[in-house]
Protein backbone atom coordinates (compact mmCIF):
# COMPACT_ATOMS: atom_id res chain seq x y z
CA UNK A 1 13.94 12.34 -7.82
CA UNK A 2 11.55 15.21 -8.05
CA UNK A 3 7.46 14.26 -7.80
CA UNK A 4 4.62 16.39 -9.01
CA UNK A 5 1.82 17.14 -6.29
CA UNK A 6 -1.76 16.88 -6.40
CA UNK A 7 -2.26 20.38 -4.68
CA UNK A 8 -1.55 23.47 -5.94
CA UNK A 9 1.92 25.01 -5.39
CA UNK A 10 0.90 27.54 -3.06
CA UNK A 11 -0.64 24.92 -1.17
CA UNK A 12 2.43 22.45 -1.00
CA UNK A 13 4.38 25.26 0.15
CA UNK A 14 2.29 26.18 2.61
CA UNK A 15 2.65 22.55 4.02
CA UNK A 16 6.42 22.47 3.81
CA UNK A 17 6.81 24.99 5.68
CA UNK A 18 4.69 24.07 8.36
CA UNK A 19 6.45 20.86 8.46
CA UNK A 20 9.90 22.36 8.34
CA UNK A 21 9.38 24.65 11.51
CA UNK A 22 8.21 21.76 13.10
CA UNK A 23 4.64 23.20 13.19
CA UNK A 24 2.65 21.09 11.38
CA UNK A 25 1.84 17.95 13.88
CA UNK A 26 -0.01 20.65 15.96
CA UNK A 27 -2.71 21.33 12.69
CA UNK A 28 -5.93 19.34 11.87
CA UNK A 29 -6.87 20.63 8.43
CA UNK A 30 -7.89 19.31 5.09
CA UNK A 31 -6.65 20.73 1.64
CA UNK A 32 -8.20 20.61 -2.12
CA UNK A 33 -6.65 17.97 -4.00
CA UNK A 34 -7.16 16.93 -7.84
CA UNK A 35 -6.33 12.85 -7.78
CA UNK A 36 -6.50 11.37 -11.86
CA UNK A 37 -9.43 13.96 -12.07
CA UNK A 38 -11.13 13.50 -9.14
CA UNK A 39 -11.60 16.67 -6.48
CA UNK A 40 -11.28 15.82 -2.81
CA UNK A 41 -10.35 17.04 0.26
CA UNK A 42 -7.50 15.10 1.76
CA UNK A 43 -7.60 15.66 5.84
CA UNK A 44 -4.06 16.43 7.25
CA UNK A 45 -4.22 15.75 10.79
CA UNK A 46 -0.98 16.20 12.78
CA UNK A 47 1.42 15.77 9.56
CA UNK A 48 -0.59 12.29 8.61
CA UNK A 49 -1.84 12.72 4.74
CA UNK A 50 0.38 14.73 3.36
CA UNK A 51 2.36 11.85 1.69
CA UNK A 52 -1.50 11.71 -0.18
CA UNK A 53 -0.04 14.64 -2.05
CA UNK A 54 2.86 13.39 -3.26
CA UNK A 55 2.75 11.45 -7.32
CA UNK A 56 5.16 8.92 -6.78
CA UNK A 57 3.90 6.27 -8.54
CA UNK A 58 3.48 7.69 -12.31
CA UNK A 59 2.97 4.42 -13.13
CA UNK A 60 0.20 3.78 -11.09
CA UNK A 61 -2.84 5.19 -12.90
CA UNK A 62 -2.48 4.40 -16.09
CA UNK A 63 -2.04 0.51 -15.23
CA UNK A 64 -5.45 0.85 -13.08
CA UNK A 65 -7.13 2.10 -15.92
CA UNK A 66 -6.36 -1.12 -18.47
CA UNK A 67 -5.96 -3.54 -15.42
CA UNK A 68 -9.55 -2.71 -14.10
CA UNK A 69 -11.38 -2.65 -17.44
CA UNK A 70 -9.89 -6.25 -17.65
CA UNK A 71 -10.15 -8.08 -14.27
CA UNK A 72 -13.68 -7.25 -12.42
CA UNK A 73 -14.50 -7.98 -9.08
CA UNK A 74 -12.74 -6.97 -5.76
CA UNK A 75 -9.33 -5.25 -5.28
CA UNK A 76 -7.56 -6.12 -2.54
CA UNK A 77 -4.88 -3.72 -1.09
CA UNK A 78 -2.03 -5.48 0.60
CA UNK A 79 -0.55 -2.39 2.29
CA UNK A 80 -3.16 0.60 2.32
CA UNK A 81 -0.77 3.08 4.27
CA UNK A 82 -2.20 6.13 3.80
CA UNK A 83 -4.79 5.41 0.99
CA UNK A 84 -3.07 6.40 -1.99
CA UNK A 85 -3.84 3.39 -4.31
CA UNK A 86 -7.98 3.75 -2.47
CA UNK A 87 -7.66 7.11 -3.73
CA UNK A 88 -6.25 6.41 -7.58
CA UNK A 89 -8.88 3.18 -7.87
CA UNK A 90 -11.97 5.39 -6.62
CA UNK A 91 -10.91 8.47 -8.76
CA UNK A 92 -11.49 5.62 -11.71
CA UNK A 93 -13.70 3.18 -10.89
CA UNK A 94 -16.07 4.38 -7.82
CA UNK A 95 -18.16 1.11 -7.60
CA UNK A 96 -15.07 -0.93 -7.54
CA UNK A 97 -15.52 -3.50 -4.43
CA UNK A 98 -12.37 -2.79 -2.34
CA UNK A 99 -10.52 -4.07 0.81
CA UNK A 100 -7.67 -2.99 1.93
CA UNK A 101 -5.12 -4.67 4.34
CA UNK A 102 -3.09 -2.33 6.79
CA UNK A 103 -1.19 -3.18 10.02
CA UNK A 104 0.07 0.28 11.20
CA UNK A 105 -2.66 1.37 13.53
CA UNK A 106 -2.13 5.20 12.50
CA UNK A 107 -2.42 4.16 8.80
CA UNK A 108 -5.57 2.41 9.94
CA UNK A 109 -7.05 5.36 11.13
CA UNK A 110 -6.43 8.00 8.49
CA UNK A 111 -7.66 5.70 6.05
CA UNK A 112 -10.84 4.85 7.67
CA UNK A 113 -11.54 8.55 7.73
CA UNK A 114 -10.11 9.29 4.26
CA UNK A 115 -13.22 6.23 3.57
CA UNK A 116 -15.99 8.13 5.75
CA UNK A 117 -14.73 11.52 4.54
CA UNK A 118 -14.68 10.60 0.64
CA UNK A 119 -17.97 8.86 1.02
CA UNK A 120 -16.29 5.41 -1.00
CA UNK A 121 -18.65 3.08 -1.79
CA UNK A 122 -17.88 -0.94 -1.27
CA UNK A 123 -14.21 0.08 0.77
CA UNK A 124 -12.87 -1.63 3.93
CA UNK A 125 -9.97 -1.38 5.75
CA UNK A 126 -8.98 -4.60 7.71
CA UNK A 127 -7.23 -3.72 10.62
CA UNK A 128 -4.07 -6.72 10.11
CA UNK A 129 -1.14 -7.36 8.08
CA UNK A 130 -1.11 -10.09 5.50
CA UNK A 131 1.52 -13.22 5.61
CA UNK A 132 1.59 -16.96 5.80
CA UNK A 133 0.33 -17.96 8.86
CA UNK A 134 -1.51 -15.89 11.43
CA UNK A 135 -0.41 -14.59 14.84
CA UNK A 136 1.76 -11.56 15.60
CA UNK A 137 4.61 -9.87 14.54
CA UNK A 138 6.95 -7.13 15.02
CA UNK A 139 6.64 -4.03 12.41
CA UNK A 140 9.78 -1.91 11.90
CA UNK A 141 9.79 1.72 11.25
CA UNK A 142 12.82 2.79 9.09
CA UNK A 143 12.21 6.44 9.32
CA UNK A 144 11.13 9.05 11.85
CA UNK A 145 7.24 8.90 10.10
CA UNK A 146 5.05 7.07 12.23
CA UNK A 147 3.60 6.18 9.07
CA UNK A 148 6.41 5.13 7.18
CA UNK A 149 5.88 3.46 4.20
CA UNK A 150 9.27 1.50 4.21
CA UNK A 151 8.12 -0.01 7.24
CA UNK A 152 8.49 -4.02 7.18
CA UNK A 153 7.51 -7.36 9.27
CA UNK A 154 10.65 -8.72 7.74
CA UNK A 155 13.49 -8.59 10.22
CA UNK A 156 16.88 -7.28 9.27
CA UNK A 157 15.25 -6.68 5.84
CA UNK A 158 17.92 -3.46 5.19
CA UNK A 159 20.95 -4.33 7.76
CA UNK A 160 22.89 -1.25 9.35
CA UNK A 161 19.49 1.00 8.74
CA UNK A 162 18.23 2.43 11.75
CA UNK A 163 15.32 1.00 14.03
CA UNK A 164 13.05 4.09 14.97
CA UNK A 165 10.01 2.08 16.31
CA UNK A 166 8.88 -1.61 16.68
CA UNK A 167 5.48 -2.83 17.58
CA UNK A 168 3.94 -5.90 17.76
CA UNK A 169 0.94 -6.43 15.09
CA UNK A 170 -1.54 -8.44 13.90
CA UNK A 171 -1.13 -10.82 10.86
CA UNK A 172 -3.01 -13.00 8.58
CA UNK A 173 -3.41 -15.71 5.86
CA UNK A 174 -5.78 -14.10 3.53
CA UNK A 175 -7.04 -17.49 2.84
CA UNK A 176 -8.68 -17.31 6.63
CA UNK A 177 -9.34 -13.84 6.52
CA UNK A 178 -11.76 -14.50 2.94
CA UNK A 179 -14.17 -16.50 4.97
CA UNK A 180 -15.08 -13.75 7.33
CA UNK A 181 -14.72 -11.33 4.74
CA UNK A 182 -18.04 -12.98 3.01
CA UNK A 183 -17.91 -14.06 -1.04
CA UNK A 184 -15.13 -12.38 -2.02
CA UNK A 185 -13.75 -13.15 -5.77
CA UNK A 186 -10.34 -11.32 -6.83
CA UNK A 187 -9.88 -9.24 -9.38
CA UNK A 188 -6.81 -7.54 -8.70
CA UNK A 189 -4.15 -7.88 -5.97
CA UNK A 190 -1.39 -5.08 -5.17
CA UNK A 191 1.04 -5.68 -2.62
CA UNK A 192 3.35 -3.57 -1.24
CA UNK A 193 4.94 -4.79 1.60
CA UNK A 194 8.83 -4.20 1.39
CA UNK A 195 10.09 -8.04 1.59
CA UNK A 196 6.94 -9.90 2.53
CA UNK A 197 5.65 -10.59 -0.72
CA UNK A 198 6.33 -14.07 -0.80
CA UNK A 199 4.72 -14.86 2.19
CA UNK A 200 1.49 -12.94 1.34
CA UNK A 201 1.49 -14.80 -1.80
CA UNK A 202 1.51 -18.21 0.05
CA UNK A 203 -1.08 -16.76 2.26
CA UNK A 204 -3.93 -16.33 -0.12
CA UNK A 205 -2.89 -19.10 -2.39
CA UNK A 206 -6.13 -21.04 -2.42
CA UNK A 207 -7.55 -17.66 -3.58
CA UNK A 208 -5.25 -17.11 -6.39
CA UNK A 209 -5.59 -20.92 -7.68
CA UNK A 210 -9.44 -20.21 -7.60
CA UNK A 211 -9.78 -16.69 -9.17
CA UNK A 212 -6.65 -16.11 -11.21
CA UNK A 213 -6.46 -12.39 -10.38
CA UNK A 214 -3.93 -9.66 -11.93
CA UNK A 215 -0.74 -9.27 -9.49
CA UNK A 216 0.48 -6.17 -8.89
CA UNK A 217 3.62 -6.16 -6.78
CA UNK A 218 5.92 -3.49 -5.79
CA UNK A 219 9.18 -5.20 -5.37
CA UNK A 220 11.11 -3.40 -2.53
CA UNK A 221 15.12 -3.16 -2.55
CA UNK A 222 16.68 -3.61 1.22
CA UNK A 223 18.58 -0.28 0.32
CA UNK A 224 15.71 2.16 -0.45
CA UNK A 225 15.22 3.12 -4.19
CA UNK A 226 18.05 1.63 -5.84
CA UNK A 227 19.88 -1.49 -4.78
CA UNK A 228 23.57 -1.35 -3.06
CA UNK A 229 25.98 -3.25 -5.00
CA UNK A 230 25.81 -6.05 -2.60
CA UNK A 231 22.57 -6.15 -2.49
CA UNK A 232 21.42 -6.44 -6.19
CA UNK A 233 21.19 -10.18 -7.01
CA UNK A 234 19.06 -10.22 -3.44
CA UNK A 235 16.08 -7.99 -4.52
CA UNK A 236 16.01 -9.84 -8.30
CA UNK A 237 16.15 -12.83 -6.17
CA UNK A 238 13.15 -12.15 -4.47
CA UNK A 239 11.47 -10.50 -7.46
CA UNK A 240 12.03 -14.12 -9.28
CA UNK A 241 10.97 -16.15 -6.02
CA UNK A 242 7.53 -14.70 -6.06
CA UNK A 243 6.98 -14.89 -9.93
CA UNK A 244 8.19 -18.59 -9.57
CA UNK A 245 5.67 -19.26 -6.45
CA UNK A 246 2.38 -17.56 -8.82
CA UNK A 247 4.10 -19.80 -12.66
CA UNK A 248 2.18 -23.17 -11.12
CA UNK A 249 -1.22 -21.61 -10.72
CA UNK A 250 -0.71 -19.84 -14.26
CA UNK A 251 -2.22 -16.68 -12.66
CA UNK A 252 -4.22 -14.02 -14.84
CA UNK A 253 -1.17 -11.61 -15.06
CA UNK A 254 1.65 -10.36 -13.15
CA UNK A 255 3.57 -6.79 -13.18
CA UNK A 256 5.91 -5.77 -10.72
CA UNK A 257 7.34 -2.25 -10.02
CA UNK A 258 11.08 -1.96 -8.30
């Protein structure tokens, strides 16, 4: 499926090429960029940002827009990667409190910059992953991109894909994490964390009970995109697993994105 970009053609080709001769991981540069309105300049440095470029989630901005005029208060970002939600919230709502969750310790530092660079008000990155208990965990990269954003905690989450890096990281309950994290009320949670969903949710539970915040959850198919025929009942399993874990706690609202 074809995506639009938020750089100018000329631009976009410029950085294909570079990246199809192999060139590209050798360049620290940043390019203009037009984000829901908003002009930046999104830093590439060795490859990392360009996936900033890309609209892949259509969807995205226009359920910001009527989600945050609803539900005030922080956004939390289960699965920053390289900052493209940070980006779509701050080209909205600038003051918007945000904190953002992110394992992959390249992802960690691009965003922190892309934070420092763009000058966002009220935005942290926390340097963990998000689950049900704390400790550590191996992350799996299913693509050559060291910031892959099919990478998952959740082992043998697509069988027979390949493995092309594993490192141990650091996860939390966000219910622990809140209390260093100062007075922190939701507003809106997005996860994206291709098969972990459930156990973030059971993670910040408390939280959820308390504030009742919008859900915003990108349900992930082990098979990429589209499910395998095999696989289908698995990802509307899990889909239905994590609306059944919020139903108890009759949770301000829930949408969900396969």
């Amino acid at each position: 499926m074809a995506h639009g970009r938020y750089c100018n053609p000329l631009t976009w080709f410029f950085l294909r090429a570079l990246k199809h001769t192999g060139l590209l991981s050798y360049f620290n540069f940043s390019v203009r960029a037009n984000i829901g309105g908003h002009r930046l300049r999104v830093p590439i440095r060795q490859g990392v940002g360009i996936d900033l470029l890309v609209q892949d989630e259509p969807w995205m901005h226009p359920l910001l827009r009527g989600l945050l005029a609803q539900f005030p208060v922080t956004f939390v970002d289960v699965g920053v990667n390289v900052g493209q939600t940070l980006c779509k919230l701050k080209s909205i709502e600038p003051q918007r409190t945000y904190v953002g969750f992110e394992p992959n310790p390249v992802c960690i530092h691009y965003a922190q910059e892309l934070v420092l660079r763009q000058q966002y008000a009220d935005a942290r990155i926390v340097p963990a992953g998000l689950a049900d208990r704390d400790g550590l965990v191996h992350m799996e990269l299913h693509s050559s991109s060291i910031v892959d954003s099919a990478a998952t905690i959740v082992s043998d989450f697509r069988p027979g894909f390949t493995v092309f890096r594993k490192f141990i990281i650091p996860v939390l309950r966000f219910d622990t994490a809140a209390h260093d994290l100062g007075s922190l009320s939701l507003g809106i949670v997005k996860i994206d964390v291709e098969g972990g969903e459930r156990d973030v949710l059971l993670g910040m539970e408390s939280s959820i009970v308390r504030d009742r915040p919008a859900v915003v959850a990108r349900s992930a198919f082990p098979w990429g995109n589209k499910p395998a025929p095999a696989q289908t009942g698995r990802g509307g399993s899990a889909l239905r697993t994590l609306q059944l874990s919020l139903a108890p706690h009759r949770h301000a609202g829930w949408y969900s994105s396969a």
